[in-house]
N, C-alpha and C. Protein backbone atom coordinates (compact mmCIF):
# COMPACT_ATOMS: atom_id res chain seq x y z
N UNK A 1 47.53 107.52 78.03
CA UNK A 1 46.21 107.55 77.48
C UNK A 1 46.35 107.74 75.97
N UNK A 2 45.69 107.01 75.09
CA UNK A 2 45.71 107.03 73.66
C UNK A 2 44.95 108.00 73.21
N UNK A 3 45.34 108.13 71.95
CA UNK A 3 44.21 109.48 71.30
C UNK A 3 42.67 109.14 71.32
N UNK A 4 42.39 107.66 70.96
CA UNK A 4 41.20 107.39 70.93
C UNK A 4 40.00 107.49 72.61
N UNK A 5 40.75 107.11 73.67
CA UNK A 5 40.44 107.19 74.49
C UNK A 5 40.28 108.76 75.23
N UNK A 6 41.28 109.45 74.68
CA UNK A 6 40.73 110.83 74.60
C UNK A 6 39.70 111.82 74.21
N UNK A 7 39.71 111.55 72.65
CA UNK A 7 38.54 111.83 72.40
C UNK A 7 37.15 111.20 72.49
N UNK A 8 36.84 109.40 73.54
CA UNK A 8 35.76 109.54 73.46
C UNK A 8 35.47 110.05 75.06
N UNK A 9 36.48 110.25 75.70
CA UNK A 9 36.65 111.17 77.22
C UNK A 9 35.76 112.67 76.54
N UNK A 10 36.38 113.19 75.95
CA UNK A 10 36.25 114.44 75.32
C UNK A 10 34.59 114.32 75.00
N UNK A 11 34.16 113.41 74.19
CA UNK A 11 32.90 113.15 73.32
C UNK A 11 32.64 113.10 74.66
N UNK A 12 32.17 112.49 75.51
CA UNK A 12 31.17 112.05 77.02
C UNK A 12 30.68 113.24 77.62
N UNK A 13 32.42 114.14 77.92
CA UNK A 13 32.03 115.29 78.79
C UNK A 13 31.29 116.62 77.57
N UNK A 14 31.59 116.53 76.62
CA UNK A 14 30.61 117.51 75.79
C UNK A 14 29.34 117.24 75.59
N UNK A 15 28.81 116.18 75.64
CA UNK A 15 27.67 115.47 75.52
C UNK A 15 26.95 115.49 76.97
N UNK A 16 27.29 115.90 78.06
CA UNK A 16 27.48 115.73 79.54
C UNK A 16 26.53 117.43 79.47
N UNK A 17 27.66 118.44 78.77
CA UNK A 17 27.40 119.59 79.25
C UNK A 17 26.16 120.08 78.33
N UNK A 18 26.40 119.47 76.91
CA UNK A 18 25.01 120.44 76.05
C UNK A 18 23.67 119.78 77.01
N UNK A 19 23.52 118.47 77.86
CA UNK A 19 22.31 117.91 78.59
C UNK A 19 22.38 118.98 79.79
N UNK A 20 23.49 119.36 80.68
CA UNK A 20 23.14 120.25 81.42
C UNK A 20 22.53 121.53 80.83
N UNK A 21 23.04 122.36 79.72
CA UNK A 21 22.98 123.53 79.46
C UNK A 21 20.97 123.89 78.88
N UNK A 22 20.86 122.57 78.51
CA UNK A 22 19.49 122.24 77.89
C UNK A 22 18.12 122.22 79.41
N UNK A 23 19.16 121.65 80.49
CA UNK A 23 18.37 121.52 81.19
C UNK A 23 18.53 122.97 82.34
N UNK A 24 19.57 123.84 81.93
CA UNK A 24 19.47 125.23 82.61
C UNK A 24 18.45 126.04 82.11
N UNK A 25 18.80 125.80 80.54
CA UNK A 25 17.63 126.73 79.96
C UNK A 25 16.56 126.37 79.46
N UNK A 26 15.93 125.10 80.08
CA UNK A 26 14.48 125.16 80.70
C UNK A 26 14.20 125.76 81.82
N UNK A 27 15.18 125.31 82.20
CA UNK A 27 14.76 125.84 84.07
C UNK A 27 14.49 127.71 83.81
N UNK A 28 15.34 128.29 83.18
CA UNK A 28 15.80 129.79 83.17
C UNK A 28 14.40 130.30 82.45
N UNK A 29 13.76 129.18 80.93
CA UNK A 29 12.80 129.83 80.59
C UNK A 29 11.33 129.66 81.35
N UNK A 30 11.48 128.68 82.09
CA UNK A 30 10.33 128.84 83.13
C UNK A 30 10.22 129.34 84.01
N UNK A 31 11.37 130.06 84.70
CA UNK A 31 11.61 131.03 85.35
C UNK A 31 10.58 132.26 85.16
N UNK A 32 11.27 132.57 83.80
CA UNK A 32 10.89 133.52 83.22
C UNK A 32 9.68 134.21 82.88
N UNK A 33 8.96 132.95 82.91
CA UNK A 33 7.43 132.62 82.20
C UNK A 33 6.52 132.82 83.98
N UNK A 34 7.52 132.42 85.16
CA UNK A 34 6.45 132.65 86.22
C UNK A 34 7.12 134.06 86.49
N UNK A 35 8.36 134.44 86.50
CA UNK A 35 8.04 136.20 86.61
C UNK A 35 7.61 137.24 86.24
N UNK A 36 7.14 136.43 84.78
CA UNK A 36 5.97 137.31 83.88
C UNK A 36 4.83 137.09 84.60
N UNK A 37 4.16 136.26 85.01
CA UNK A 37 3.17 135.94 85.39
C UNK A 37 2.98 137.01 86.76
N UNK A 38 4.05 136.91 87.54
CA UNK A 38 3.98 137.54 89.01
C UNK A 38 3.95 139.36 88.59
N UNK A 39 4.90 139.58 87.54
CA UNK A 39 4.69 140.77 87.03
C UNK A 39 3.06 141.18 87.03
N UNK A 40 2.17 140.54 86.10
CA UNK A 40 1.34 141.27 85.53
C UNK A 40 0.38 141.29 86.79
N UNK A 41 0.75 140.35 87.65
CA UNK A 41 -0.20 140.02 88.91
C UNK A 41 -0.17 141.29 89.76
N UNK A 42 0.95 141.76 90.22
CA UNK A 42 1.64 142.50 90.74
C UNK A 42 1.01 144.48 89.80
N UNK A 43 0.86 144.07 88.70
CA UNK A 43 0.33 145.26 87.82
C UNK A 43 -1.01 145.44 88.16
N UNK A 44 -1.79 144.51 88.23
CA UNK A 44 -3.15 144.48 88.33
C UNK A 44 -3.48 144.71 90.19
N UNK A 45 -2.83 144.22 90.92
CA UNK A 45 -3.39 144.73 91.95
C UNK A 45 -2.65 146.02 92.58
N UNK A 46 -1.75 146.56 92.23
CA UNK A 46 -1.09 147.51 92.05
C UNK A 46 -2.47 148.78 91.61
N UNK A 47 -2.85 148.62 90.76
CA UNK A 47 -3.99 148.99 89.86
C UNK A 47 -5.14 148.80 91.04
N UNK A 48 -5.44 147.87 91.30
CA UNK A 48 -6.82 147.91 92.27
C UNK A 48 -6.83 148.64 93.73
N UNK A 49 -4.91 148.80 93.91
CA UNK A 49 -5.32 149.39 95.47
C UNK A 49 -5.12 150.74 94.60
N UNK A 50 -4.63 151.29 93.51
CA UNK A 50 -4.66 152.85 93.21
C UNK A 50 -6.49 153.17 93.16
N UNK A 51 -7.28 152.52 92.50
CA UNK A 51 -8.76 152.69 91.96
C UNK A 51 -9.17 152.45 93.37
N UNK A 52 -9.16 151.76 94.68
CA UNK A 52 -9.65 151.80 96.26
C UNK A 52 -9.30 152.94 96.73
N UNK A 53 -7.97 153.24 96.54
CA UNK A 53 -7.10 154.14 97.52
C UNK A 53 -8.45 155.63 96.57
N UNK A 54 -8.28 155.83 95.44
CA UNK A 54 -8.77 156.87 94.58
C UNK A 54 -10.17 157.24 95.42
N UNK A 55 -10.27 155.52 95.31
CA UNK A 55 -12.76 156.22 95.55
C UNK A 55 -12.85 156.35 97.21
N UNK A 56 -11.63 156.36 98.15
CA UNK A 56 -11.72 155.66 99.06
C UNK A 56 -11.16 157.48 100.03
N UNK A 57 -10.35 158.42 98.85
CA UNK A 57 -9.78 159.81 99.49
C UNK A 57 -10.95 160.77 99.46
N UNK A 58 -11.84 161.13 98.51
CA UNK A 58 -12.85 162.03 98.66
C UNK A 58 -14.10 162.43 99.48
N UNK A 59 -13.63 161.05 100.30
CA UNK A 59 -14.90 161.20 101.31
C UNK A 59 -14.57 162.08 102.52
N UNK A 60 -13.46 162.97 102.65
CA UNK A 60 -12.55 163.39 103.78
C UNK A 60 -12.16 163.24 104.90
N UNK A 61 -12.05 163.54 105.92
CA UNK A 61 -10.92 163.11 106.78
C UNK A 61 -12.07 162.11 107.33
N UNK A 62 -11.19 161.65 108.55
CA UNK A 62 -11.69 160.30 109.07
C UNK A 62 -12.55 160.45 110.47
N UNK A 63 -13.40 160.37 110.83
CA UNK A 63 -14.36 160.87 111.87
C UNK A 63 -13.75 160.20 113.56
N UNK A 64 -13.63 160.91 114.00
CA UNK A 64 -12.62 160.40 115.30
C UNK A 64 -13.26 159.37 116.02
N UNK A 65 -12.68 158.28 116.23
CA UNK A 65 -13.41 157.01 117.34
C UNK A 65 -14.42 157.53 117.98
N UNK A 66 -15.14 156.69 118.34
CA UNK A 66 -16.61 157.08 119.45
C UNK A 66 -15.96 157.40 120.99
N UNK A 67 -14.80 156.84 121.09
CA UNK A 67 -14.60 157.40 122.69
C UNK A 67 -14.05 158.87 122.57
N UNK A 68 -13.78 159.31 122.12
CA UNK A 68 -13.43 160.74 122.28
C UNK A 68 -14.36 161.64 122.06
C-alpha cells in the first residue's frame, strides 16, 4: 500500500467518525432536552400530589365502610 493510498484510507475513516460523533451528539443533546422536560414534569406533579395529599390529611381519619 502506498503512502498516498494511506492517507486517503486515513482521510475517509476520520471523516467517517467526526459524521458519527456529530450524529451522537445530537442524539445525546436531545436526550437531554427530553429529560429536562420529564424532570420538570415529574416536579410539578410531584408538587400536585404533595398540595392533594396536604388538603386531603386534615379532614381526619377515614369513616369505616357502611357494612360494619
Amino acid at each position: 500500500m502506498d503512502e498516498a493510498t494511506r492517507i486517503d484510507r486515513l482521510e475517509m475513516r476520520l471523516t467517517e467518525q467526526d459524521a458519527t460523533i456529530e450524529d451522537l451528539n445530537r442524539t445525546v443533546t436531545e436526550q437531554w432536552r427530553v429529560i429536562d422536560r420529564l424532570v420538570r414534569q415529574l416536579d410539578l406533579l410531584r408538587e400536585q400530589v404533595e398540595e392533594a395529599a396536604a388538603r386531603a390529611a386534615p379532614r381526619g381519619p377515614e369513616p369505616p365502610p357502611p357494612h360494619y
